[in-house]
Protein backbone atom coordinates (compact mmCIF):
# COMPACT_ATOMS: atom_id res chain seq x y z
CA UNK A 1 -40.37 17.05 -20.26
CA UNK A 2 -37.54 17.42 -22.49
CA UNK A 3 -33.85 16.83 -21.48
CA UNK A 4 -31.77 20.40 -21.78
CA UNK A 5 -29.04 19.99 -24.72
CA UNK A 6 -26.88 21.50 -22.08
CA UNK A 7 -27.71 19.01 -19.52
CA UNK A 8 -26.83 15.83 -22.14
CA UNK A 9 -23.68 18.00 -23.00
CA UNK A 10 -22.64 18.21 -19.06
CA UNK A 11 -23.61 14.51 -18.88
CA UNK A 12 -22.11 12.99 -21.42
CA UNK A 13 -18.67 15.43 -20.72
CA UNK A 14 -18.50 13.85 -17.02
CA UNK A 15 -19.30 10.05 -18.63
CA UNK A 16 -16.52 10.58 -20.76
CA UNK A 17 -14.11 11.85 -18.34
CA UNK A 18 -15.26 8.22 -16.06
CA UNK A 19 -15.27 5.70 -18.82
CA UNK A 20 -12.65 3.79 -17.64
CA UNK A 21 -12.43 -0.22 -17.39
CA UNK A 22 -13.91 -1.21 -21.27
CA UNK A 23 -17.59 -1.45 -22.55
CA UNK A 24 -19.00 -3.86 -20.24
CA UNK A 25 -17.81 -1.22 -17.42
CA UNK A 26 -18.77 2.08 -19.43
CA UNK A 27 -22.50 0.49 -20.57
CA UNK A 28 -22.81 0.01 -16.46
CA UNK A 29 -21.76 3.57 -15.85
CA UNK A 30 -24.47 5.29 -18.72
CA UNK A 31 -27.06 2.98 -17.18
CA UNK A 32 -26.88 4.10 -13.83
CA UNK A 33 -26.22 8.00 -14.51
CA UNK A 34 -28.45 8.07 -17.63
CA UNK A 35 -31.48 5.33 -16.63
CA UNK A 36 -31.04 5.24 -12.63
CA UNK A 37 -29.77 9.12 -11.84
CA UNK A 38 -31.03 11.07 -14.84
CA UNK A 39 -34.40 8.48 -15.88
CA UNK A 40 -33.93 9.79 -19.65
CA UNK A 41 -34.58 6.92 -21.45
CA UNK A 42 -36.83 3.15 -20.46
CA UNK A 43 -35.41 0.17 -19.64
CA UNK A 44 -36.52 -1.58 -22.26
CA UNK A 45 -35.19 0.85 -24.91
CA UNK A 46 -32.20 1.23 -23.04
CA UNK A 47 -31.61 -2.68 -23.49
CA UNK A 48 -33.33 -2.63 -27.33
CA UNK A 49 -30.65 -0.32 -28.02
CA UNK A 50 -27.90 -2.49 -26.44
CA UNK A 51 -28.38 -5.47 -28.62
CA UNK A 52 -28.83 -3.25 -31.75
CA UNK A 53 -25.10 -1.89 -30.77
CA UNK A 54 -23.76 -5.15 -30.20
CA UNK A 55 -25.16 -6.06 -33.63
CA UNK A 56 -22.71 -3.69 -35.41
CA UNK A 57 -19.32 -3.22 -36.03
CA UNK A 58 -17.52 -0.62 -33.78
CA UNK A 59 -17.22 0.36 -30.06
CA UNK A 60 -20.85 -0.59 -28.94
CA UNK A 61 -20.43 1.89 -25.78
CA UNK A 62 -19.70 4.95 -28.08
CA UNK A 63 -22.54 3.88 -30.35
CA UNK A 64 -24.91 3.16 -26.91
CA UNK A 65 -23.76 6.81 -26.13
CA UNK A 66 -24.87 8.20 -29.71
CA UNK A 67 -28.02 6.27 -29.68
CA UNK A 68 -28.74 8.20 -26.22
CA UNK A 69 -28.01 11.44 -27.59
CA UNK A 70 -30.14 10.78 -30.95
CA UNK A 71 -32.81 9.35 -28.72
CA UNK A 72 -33.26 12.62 -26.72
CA UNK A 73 -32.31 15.68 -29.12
CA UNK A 74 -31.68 14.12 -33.05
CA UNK A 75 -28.35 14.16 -34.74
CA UNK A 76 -26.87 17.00 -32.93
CA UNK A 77 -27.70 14.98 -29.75
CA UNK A 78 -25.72 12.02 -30.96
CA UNK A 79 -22.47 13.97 -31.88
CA UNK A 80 -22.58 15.75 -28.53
CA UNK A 81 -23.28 12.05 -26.46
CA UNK A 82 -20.83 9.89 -28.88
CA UNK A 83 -18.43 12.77 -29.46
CA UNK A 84 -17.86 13.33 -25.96
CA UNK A 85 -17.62 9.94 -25.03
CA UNK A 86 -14.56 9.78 -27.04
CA UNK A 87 -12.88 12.93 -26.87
CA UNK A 88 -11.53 12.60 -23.03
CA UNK A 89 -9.81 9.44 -24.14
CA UNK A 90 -8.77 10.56 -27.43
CA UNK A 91 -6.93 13.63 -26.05
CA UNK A 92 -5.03 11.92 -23.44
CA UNK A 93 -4.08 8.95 -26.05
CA UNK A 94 -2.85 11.71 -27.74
CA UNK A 95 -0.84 13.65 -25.03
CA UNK A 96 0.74 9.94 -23.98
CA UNK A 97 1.55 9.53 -27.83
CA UNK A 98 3.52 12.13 -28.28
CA UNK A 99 5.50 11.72 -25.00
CA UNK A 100 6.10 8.19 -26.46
CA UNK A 101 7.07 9.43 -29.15
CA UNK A 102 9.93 12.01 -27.39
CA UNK A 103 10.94 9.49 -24.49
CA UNK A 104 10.40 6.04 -25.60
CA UNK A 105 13.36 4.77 -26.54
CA UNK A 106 15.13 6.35 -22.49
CA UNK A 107 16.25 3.18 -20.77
CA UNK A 108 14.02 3.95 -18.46
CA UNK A 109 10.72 4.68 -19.94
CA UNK A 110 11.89 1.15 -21.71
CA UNK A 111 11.77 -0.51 -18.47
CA UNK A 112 8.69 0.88 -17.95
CA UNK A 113 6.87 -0.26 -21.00
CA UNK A 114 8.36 -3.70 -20.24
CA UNK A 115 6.73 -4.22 -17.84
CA UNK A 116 3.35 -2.65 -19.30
CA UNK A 117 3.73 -5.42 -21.95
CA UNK A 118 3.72 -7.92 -19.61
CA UNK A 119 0.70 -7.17 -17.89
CA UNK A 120 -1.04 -6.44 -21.24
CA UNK A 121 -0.82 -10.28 -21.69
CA UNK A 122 -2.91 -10.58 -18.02
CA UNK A 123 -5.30 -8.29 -19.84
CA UNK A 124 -5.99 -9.86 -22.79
CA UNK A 125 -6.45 -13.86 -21.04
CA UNK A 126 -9.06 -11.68 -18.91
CA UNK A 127 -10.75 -10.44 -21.90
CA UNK A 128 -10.93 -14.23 -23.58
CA UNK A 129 -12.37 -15.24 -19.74
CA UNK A 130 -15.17 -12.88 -19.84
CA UNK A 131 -15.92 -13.30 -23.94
CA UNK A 132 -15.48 -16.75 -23.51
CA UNK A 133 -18.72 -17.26 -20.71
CA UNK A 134 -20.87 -15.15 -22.82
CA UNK A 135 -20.21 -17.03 -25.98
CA UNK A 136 -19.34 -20.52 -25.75
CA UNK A 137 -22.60 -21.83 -24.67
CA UNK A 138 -23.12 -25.17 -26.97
CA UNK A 139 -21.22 -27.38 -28.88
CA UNK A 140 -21.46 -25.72 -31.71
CA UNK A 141 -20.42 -22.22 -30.59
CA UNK A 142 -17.21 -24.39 -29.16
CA UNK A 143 -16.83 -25.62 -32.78
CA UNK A 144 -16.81 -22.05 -34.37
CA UNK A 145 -14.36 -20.96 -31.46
CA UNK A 146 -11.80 -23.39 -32.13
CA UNK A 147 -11.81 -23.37 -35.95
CA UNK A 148 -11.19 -19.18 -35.78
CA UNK A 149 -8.36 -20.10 -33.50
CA UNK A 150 -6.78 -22.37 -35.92
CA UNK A 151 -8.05 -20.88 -39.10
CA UNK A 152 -5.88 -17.82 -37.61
CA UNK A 153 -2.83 -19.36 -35.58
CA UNK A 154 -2.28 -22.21 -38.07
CA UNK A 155 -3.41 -21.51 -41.02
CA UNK A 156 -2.91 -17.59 -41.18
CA UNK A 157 -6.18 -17.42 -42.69
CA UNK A 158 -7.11 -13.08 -42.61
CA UNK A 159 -9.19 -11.56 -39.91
CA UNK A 160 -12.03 -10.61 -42.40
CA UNK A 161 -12.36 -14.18 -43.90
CA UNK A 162 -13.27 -15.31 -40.27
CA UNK A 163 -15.82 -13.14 -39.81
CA UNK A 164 -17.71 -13.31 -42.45
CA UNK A 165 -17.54 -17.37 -42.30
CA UNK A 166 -18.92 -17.98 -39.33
CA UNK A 167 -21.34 -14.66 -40.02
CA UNK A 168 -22.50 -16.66 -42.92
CA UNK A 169 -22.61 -20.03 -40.58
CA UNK A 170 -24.43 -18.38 -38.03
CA UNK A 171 -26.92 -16.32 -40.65
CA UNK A 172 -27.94 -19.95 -42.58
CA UNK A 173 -28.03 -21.73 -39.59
CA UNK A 174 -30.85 -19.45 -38.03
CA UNK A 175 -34.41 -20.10 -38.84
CA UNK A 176 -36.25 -17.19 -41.08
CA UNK A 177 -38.39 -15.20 -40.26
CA UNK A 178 -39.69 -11.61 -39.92
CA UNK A 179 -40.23 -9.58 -36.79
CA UNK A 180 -43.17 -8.45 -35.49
CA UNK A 181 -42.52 -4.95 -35.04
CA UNK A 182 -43.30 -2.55 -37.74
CA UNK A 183 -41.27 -0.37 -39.15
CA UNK A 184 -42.19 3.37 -37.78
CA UNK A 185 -43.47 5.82 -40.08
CA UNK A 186 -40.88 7.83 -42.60
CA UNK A 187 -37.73 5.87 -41.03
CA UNK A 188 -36.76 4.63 -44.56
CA UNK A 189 -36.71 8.22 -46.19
CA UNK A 190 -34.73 9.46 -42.51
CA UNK A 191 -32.18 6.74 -42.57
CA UNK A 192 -31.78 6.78 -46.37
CA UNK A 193 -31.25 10.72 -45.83
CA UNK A 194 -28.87 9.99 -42.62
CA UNK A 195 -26.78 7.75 -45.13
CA UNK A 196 -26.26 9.70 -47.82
CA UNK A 197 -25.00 12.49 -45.74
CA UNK A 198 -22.81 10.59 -43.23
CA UNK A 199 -21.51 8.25 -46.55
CA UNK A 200 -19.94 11.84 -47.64
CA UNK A 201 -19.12 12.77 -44.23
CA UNK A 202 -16.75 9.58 -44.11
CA UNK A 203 -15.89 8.67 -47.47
CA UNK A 204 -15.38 12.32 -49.22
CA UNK A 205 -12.33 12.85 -47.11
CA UNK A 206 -11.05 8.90 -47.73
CA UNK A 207 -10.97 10.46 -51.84
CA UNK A 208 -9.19 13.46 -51.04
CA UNK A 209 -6.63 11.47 -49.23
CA UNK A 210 -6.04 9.35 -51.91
CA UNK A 211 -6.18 11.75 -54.60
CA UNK A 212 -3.73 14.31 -53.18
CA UNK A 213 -1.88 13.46 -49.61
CA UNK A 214 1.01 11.72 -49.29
CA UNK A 215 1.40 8.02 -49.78
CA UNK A 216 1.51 7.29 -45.81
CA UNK A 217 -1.63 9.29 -44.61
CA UNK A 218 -3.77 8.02 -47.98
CA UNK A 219 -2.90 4.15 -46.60
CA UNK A 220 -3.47 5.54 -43.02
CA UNK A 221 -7.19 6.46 -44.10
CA UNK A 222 -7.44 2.99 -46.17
CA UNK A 223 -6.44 0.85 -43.60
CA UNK A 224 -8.77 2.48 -40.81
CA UNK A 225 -11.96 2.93 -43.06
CA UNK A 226 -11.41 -0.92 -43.49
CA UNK A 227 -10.59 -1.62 -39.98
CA UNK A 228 -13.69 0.54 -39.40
CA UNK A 229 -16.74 -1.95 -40.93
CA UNK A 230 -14.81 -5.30 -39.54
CA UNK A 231 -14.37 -4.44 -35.62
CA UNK A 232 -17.07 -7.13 -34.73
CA UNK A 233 -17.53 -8.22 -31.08
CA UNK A 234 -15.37 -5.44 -29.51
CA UNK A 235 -11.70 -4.17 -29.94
CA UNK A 236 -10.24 -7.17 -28.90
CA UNK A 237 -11.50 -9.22 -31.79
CA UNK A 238 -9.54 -7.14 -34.29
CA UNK A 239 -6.19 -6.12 -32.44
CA UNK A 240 -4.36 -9.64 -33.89
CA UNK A 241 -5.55 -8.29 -37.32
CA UNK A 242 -4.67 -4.64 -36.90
CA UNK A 243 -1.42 -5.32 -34.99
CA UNK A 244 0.28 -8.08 -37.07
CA UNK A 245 -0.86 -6.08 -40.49
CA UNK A 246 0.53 -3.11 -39.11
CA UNK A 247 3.79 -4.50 -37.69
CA UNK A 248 4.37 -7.74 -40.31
CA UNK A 249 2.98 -6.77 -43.17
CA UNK A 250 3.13 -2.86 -43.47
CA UNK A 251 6.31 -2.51 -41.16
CA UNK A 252 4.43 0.68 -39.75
CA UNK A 253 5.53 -0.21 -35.70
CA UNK A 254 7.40 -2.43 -34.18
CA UNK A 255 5.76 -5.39 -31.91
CA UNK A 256 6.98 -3.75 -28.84
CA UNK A 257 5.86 -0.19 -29.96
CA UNK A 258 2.46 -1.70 -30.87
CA UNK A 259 1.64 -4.00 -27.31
CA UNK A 260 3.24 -0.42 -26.03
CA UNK A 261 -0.12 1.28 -27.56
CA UNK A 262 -2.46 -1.04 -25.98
CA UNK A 263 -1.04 -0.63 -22.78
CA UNK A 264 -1.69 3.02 -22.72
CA UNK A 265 -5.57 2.54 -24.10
CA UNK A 266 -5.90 0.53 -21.66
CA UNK A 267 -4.93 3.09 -19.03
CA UNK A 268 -7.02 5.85 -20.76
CA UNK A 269 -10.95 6.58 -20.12
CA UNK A 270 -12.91 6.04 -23.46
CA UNK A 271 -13.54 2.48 -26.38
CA UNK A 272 -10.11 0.62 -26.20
CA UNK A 273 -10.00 0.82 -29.89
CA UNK A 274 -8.48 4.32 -29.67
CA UNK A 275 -5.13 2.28 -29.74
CA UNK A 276 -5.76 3.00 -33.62
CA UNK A 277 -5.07 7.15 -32.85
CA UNK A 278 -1.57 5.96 -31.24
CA UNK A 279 -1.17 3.76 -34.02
CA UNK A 280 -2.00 6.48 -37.22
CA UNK A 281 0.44 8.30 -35.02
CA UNK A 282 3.37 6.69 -35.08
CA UNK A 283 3.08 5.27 -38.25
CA UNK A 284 2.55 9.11 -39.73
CA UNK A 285 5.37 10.54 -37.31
CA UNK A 286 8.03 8.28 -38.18
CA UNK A 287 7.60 9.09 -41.75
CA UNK A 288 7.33 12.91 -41.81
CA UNK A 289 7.82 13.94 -37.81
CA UNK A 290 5.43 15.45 -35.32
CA UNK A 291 2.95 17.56 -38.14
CA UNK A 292 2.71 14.11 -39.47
CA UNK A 293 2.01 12.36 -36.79
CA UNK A 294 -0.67 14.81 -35.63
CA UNK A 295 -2.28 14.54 -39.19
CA UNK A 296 -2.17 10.29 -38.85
CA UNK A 297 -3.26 10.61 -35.41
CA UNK A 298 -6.90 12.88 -36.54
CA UNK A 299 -6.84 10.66 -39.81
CA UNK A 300 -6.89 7.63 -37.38
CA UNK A 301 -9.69 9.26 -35.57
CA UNK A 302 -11.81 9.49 -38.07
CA UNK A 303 -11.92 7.07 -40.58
CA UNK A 304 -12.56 5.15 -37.38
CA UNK A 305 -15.71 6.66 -35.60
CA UNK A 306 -17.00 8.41 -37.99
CA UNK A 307 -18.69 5.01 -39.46
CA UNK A 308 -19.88 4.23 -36.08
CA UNK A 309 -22.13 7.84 -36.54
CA UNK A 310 -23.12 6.39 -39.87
CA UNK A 311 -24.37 2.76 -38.64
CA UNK A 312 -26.22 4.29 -35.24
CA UNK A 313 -27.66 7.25 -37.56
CA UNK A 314 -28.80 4.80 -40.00
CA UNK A 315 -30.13 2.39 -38.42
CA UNK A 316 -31.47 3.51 -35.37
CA UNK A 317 -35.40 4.29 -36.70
CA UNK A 318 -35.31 0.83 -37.46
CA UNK A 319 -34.42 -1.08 -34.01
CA UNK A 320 -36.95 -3.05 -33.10
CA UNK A 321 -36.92 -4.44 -35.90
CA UNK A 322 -33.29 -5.61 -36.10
CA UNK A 323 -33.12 -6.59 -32.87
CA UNK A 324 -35.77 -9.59 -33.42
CA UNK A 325 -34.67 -10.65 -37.03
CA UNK A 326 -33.76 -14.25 -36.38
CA UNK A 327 -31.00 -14.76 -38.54
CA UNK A 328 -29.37 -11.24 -37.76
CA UNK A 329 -29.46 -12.73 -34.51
CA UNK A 330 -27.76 -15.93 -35.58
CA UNK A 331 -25.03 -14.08 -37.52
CA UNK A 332 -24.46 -12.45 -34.22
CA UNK A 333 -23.65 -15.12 -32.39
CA UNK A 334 -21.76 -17.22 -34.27
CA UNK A 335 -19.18 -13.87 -34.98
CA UNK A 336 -19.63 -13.76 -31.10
CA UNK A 337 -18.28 -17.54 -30.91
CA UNK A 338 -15.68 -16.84 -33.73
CA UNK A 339 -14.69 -14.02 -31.37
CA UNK A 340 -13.73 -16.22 -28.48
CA UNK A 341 -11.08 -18.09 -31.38
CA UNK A 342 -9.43 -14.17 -32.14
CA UNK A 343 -9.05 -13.28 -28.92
CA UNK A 344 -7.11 -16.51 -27.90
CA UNK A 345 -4.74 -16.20 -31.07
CA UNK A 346 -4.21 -12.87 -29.77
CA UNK A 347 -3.69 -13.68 -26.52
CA UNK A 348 -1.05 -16.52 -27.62
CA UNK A 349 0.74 -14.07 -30.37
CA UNK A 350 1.39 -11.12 -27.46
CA UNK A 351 2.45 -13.56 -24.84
CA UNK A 352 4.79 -15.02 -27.12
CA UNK A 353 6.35 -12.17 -28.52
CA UNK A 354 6.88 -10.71 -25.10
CA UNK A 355 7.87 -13.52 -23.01
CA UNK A 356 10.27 -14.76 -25.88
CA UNK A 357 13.42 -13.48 -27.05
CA UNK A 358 13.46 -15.27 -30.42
CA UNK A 359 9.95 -16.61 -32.24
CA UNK A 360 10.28 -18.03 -35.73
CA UNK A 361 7.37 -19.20 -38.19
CA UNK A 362 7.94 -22.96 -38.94
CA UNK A 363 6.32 -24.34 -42.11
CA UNK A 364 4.75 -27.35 -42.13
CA UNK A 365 3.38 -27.87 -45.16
CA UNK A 366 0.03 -25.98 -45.36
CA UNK A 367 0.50 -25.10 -41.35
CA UNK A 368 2.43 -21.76 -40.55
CA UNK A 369 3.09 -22.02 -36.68
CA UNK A 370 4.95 -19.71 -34.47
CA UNK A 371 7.31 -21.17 -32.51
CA UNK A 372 9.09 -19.80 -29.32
CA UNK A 373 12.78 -20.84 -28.82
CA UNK A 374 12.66 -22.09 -25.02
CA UNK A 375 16.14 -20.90 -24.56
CA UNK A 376 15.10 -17.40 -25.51
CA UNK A 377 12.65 -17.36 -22.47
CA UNK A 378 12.86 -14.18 -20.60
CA UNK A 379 12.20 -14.66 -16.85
CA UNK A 380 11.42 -11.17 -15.65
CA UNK A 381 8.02 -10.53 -18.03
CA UNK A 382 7.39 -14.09 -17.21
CA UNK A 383 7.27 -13.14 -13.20
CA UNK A 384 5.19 -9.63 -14.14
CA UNK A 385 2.74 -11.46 -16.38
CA UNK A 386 1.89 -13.77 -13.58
CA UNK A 387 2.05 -11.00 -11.23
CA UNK A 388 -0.70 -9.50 -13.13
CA UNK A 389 -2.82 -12.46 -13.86
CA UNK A 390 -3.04 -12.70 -9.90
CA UNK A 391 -3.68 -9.19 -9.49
CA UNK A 392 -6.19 -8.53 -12.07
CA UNK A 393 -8.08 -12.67 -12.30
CA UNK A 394 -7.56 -13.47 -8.36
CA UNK A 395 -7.40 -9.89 -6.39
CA UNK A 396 -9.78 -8.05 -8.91
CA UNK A 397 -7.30 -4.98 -8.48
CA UNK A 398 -8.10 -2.28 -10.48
CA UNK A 399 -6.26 -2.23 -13.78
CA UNK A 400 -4.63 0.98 -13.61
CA UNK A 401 -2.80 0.06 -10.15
CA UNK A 402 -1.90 -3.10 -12.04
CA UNK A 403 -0.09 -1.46 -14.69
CA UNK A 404 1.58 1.12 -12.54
CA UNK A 405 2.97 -2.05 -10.29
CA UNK A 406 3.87 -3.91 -13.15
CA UNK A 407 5.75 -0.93 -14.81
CA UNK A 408 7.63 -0.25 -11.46
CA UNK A 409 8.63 -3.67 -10.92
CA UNK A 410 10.68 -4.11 -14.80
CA UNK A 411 11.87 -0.83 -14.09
CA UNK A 412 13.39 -2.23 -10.66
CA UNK A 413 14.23 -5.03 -12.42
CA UNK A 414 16.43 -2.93 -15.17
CA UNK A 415 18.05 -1.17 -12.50
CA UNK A 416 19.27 -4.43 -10.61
């Protein structure tokens, strides 16, 4: 019996409106309403689909989502499932963006935020914990782990150059070999059909940009179609890139204003990587003001889910057989491994940035290091960070009570 498209709609508007807590908690969620409540799609499938997900670039719970939708009712299926699993989030990122925007610089709602990017640090040593046991499970995953770390702290090697090395490690290292499963019949014409049409869908608008906006919202568009094809292993993995591009190199937002924007993602339902609609934001609204900043915001958007409709579209006729190619599996895990080495560079680059004052590059030779100054050391993030660490690694409070505490606490703090 088929599955209503206004039952999937209702669905998928209530999983959107729960998706709280990041992918591992929102893939639990769909499996219980859509598998153990709702018994719309097999096990198997359900898990087939998983791996193919985790496989591509992109929030793998929005694409899970998309492939559900596909699964049951086509392409219009997949916008309703994946569009609705983002727009929840996206609207109150939105809403919390432009109050930012009005009210962030109030002593207040700067005491606040303090003590949001304090706990932020918490959350992103929790992240590297939980990436970290999945990963690092041989010597050589270790190996590839370490070397990101270094190739990024030390060296300053880019995000993208990473990737694709230990992609390429992980791809060569991997014995050949074909899968089993045949292809199913007309998938090639489908997904060559699906990418022609969702190649215009995202890159059409990209050339109007840059033919005829203004300089800001054409690098806006740039910058996320980029960010777009290289979000391996979850959002995590490219936050260093996106927030030291966007605050070192293209002076867009400042480090507070950007660890500011994670902190309210993380407090929002919906993929964590919707940071990148505060971040087209501000960058857009300090340039040309609030119609700006709502046209960087939707730009944001959709230079960066749109792809993720391309790859599921694409590629989803084909799934069994991707998720037993070998290699493809290789390349997967080594990025995986080489995700473990981003996440810790991130980790060290917030918590030094907040905890410090002062936190120069020293050159040393080919090594580019940053450096706190000790004396610069500022005690009361130091006491929330920990606070939250214990809440969130010891307690296993719930993260939203854990940024409310930590925001009331700086703000008590200030007022002393």
């Amino acid at each position: 019996m088929s599955t209503p498209l206004s039952d999937l709609t209702r669905t998928f508007a209530r999983i959107g409106c729960l998706s709280f807590g990041g992918p591992a908690a929102q893939i639990a969620l769909m499996h219980r309403i859509i598998l153990d409540e709702k018994r719309w799609v097999p096990e198997p499938d359900y898990l087939r689909a998983l791996s193919f997900c985790m496989l591509l670039p992109g929030p793998e719970a929005m694409q899970l989502a998309t492939w559900i939708g596909w699964r049951l009712h086509g392409v219009t299926g997949g916008l309703i499932a994946g569009g609705l699993f983002v727009l929840p989030g996206a609207l109150v990122v939105l809403a919390l963006s432009l109050i930012y925007a009005a009210f962030g610089e109030v002593p207040l709602v700067a005491a606040l935020f303090t003590g949001v990017q304090a706990a932020v640090i918490a959350i992103v040593v929790e992240a590297l914990i939980r990436v970290s046991r999945r990963a690092l499970k041989s010597r050589e995953a270790h190996a590839i782990a370490t070397l990101a770390f270094l190739g990024l702290f030390a060296l300053k090697l880019p995000f993208p150059v990473i990737i694709l090395a230990a992609g390429l490690w992980g791809f060569f290292r991997a014995p050949a070999g074909a899968p089993d499963a045949p292809a199913p019949p007309a998938a090639l014409s489908r997904s060559l059909k699906a990418a022609a049409v969702w190649l215009a869908v995202w890159l059409v608008p990209l050339g109007v940009l840059i033919l005829s906006a203004p300089a800001r919202l054409a690098e806006i568009g740039l910058f996320f179609s980029k960010l777009a094809v290289l979000t391996f292993g979850g959002a995590y993995a490219v936050l260093a890139w996106m927030a030291q591009d966007v605050v070192q190199a293209k002076g867009w937002l400042t480090l507070p204003q950007m660890i500011d924007g994670l902190g309210l993602a993380e407090t929002t339902p919906g993929p964590l990587i919707l940071v990148t609609e505060f971040v087209g934001f501000m960058a857009a609204h300090q340039t040309g003001g609030w119609t700006f900043g709502l046209a960087g915001a939707a730009i944001a958007l959709w230079m960066t889910f749109v792809p993720s409709f391309l790859f599921v579209f694409v590629g989803a006729p084909f799934i069994e057989r991707l998720t037993h190619m070998p290699r493809l599996s290789g390349a997967l895990a080594a990025i995986t491994a080489a995700v473990v080495g981003v996440i810790a560079n991130l980790s060290l680059w917030f918590a030094l940035h907040v905890l410090f004052a002062s936190v120069p590059e020293v050159a040393l030779g080919p090594l580019h290091l940053t450096l706190p100054e000790p004396g610069s050391l500022r005690p009361v993030p130091l006491l929330i960070a920990a606070f939250a660490a214990w809440g969130l690694l010891v307690r296993h409070l719930p993260l939203p009570v854990v940024l409310a505490l930590s925001a009331l606490a700086s703000a008590a703090a200030a007022a002393l």
